[in-house]
Structures are given as C-alpha cells and as structure tokens.
Protein backbone atom coordinates (compact mmCIF):
# COMPACT_ATOMS: atom_id res chain seq x y z
CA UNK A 1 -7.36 5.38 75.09
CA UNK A 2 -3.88 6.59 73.72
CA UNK A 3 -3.37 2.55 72.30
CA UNK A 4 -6.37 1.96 70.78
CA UNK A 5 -5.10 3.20 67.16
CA UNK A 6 -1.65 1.29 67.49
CA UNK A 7 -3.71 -2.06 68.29
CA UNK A 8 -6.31 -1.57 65.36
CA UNK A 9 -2.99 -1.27 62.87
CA UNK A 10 -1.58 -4.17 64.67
CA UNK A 11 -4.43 -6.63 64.26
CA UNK A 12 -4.79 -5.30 60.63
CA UNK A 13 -1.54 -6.24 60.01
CA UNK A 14 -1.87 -9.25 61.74
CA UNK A 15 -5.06 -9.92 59.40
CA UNK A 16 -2.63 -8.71 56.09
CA UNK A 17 -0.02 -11.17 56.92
CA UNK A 18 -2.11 -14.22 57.27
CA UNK A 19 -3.88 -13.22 53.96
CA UNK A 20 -0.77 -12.78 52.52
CA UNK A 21 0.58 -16.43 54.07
CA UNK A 22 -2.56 -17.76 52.83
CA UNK A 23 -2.26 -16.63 49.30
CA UNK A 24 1.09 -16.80 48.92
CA UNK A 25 0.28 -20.89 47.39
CA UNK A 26 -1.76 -19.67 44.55
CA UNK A 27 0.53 -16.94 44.01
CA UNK A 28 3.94 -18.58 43.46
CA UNK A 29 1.98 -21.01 41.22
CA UNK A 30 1.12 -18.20 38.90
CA UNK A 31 4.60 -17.25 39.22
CA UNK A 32 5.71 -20.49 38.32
CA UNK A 33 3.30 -20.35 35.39
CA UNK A 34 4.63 -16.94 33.92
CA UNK A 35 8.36 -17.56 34.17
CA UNK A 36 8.59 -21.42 33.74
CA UNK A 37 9.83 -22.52 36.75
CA UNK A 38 9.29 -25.68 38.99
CA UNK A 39 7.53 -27.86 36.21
CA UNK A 40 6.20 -30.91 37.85
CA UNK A 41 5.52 -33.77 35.80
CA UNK A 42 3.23 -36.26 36.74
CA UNK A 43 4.48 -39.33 38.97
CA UNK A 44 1.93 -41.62 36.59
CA UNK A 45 3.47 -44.04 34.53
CA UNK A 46 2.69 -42.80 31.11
CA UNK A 47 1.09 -44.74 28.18
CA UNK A 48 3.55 -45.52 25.33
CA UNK A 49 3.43 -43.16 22.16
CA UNK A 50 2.26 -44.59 19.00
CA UNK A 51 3.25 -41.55 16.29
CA UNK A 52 6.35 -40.41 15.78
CA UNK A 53 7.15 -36.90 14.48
CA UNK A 54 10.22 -37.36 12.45
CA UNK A 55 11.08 -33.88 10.79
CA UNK A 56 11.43 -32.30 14.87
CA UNK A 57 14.25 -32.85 17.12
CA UNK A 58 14.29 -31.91 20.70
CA UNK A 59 16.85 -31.74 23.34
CA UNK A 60 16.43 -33.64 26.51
CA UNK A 61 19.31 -32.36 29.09
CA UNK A 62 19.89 -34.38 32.40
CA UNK A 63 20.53 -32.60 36.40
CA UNK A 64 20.73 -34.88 39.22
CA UNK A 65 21.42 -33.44 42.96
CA UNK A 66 20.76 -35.00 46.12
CA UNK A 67 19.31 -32.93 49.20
CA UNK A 68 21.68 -31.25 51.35
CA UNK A 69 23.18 -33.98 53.42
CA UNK A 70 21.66 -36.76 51.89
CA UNK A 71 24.49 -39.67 51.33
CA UNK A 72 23.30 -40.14 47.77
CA UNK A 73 25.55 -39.57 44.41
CA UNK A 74 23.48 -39.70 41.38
CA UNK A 75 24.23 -39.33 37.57
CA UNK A 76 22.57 -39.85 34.33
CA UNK A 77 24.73 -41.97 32.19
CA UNK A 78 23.75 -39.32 29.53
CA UNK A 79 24.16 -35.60 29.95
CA UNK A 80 21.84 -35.02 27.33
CA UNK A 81 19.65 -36.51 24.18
CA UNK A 82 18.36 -35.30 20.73
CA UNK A 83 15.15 -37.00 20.63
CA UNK A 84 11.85 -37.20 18.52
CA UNK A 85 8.69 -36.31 19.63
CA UNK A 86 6.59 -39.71 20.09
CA UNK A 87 9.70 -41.82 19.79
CA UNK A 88 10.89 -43.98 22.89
CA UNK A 89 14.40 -43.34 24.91
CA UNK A 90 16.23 -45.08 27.27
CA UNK A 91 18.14 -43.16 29.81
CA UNK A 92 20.27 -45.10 32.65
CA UNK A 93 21.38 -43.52 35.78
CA UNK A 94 23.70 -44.61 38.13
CA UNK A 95 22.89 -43.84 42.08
CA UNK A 96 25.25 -44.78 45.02
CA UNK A 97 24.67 -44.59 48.70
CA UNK A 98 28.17 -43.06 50.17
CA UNK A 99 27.06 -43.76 53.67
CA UNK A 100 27.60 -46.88 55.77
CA UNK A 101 24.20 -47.31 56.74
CA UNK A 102 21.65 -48.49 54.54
CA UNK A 103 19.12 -45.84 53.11
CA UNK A 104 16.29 -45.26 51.26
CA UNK A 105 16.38 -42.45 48.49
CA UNK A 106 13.48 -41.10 46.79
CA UNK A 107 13.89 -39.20 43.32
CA UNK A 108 11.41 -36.01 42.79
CA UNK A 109 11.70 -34.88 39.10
CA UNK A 110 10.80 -31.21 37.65
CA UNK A 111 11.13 -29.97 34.41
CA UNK A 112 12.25 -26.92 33.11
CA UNK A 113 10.42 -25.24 31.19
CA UNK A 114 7.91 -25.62 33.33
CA UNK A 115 5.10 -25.44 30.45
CA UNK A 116 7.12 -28.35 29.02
CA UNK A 117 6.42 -30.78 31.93
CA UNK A 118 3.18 -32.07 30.92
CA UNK A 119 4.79 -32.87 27.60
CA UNK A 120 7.34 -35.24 28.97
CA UNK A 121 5.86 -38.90 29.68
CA UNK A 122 7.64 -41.60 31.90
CA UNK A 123 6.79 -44.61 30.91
CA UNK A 124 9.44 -46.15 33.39
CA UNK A 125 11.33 -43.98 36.09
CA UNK A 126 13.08 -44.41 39.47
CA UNK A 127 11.28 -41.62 40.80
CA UNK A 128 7.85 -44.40 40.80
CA UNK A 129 9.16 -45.94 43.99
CA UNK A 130 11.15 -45.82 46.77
CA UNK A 131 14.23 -47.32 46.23
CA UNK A 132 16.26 -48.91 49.09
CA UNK A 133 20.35 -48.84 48.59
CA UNK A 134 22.38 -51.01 51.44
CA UNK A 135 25.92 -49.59 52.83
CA UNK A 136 28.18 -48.58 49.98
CA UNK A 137 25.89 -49.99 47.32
CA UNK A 138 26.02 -48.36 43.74
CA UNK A 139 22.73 -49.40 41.27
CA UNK A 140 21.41 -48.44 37.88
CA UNK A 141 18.13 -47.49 36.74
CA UNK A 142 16.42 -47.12 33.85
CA UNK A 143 14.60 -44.27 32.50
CA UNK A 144 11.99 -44.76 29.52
CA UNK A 145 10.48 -41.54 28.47
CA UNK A 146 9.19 -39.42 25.32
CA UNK A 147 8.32 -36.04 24.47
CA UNK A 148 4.55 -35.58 23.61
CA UNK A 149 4.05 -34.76 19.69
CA UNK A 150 1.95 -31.90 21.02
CA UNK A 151 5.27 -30.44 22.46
CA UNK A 152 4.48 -26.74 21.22
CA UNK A 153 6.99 -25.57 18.66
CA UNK A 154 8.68 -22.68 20.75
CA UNK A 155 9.83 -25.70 22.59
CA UNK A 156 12.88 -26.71 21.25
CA UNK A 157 14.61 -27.58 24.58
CA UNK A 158 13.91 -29.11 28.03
CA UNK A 159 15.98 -30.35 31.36
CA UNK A 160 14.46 -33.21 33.83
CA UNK A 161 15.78 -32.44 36.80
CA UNK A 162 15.87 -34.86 39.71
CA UNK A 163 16.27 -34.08 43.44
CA UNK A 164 16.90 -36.98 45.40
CA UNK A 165 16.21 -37.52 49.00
CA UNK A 166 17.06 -39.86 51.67
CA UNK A 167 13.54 -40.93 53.36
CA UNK A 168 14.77 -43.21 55.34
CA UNK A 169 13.99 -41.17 59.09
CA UNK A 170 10.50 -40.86 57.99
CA UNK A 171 10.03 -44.52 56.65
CA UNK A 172 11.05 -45.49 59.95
CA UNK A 173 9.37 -43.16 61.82
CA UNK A 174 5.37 -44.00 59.93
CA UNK A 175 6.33 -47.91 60.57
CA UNK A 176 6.11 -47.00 64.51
C-alpha cells in the first residue's frame, strides 16, 4: 500500500510530539535553572534569622503587576532596599481594587535570580492568603523578609516580583 510509509512517519511524529509535550516540564525547569529565570520562593512562612552578617549589603528591588485584566493596582511603598543578610525588613505595599465589584486578589511572588529564591525568607507576606478588597477599596500590607546569610557571594542583587491575580471566578465557582 502506497500510504503505509506516510502513516508510519505520521504516528512517529505523533509519538515525537507527545514526548516532546511530555518533557517539555522538566526541560524548561533546567532552563530556568541555567539562566535564572522564574525563581519561586517558597509560600512557607519563614523562621526569623538570628545572625546578622554586617560587612555585606544586598539589594532588594520591588515589581508589582497585576494579570492582564485583573482590576488590581499594586505598589511597593519602596522601589528598592540595601539590606543585610540575616537582618529583618519591613516592606509595605499598597493594593487597590479599581473595579466596582468586590474581588479577591491573590499575590504569586518569583525572584530573580532565580538561584537567589531560596535565599529570600518571608516571614510575613500578602502572598500567604487570599486577600478580599470590596468596590474601590485601597489597603496596605506588610512585607517582613530577609536574605539568608548563605546568600552566595556572586549574589549581590535580587528583585521579588509579584504577579497578582483576581481569583474571585474560581472562588466562586469551587463554593458551588
């Protein structure tokens, strides 16, 4: 049969693509890995740090964006910090629901470098818990945070970035 060869390369290539779909998880983590991108940091609250390491500075810089048509403006009060490693900060951040409905946002941090995000400990964040914001309401949150004293030395800089969603569809739709 004349077909025969074109369906063997078809099902082979069906069979290459859903290979490929399948690893394509472990790969972009290893990408991730190599180039530092798409650090995420744990969601735990952290314990507090006990040593301070006081001849090392590091900067801390500050991104907030919400998700493409989420009502949500957010801001650090801070663009960015010089902190030490081990030593406590305080960060506040200002979110306002533009809409006149009320919503519920959800913050999803990364940090850049990624090797850097398992260096960064939240000891208190708004990206813990869902946080509902009525019509037109504007709230602050804290952020407590420090940089591990095992930060490695090539380190000297790192952003916390923090996406923001509205949830409030899908809180509404796993309550029915």
């Amino acid at each position: 049969m004349i077909h025969a060869p074109l369906l063997k390369r078809l099902v082979l290539i069906c069979i290459g693509m859903f290979a490929f779909a399948f690893a394509l998880v472990p790969l972009y983590d290893v990408f991730c890995d190599v180039t530092g991108l798409n650090g995420k940091p744990s969601l735990e609250q952290a314990e507090q740090s006990t040593q301070i390491v006081q001849n090392r500075d590091v900067g801390v810089s500050f991104t907030t964006h919400a998700q493409s048509g989420a009502p949500f403006e957010v801001k650090s009060k801070e663009y960015s910090v010089v902190v030490k490693p081990g030593a406590m900060r305080e960060v506040m951040f200002s979110a306002k629901n533009n809409s006149n409905l009320d919503k519920v946002m959800q913050a999803v941090p990364s940090v850049s470098p990624g090797k850097a995000a398992k260096y960064l400990h939240k000891i208190a964040c708004f990206c813990f818990d869902q946080q509902p914001l009525k019509a037109g309401e504007e709230l602050e949150f804290k952020l407590l945070f420090y940089v591990d004293t095992a930060l490695p030395s090539d380190i000297e800089e790192l952003t916390l970035s923090y996406t923001v969603f509205d949830i409030s569809e899908q809180l509404v739709a796993s309550n029915n």
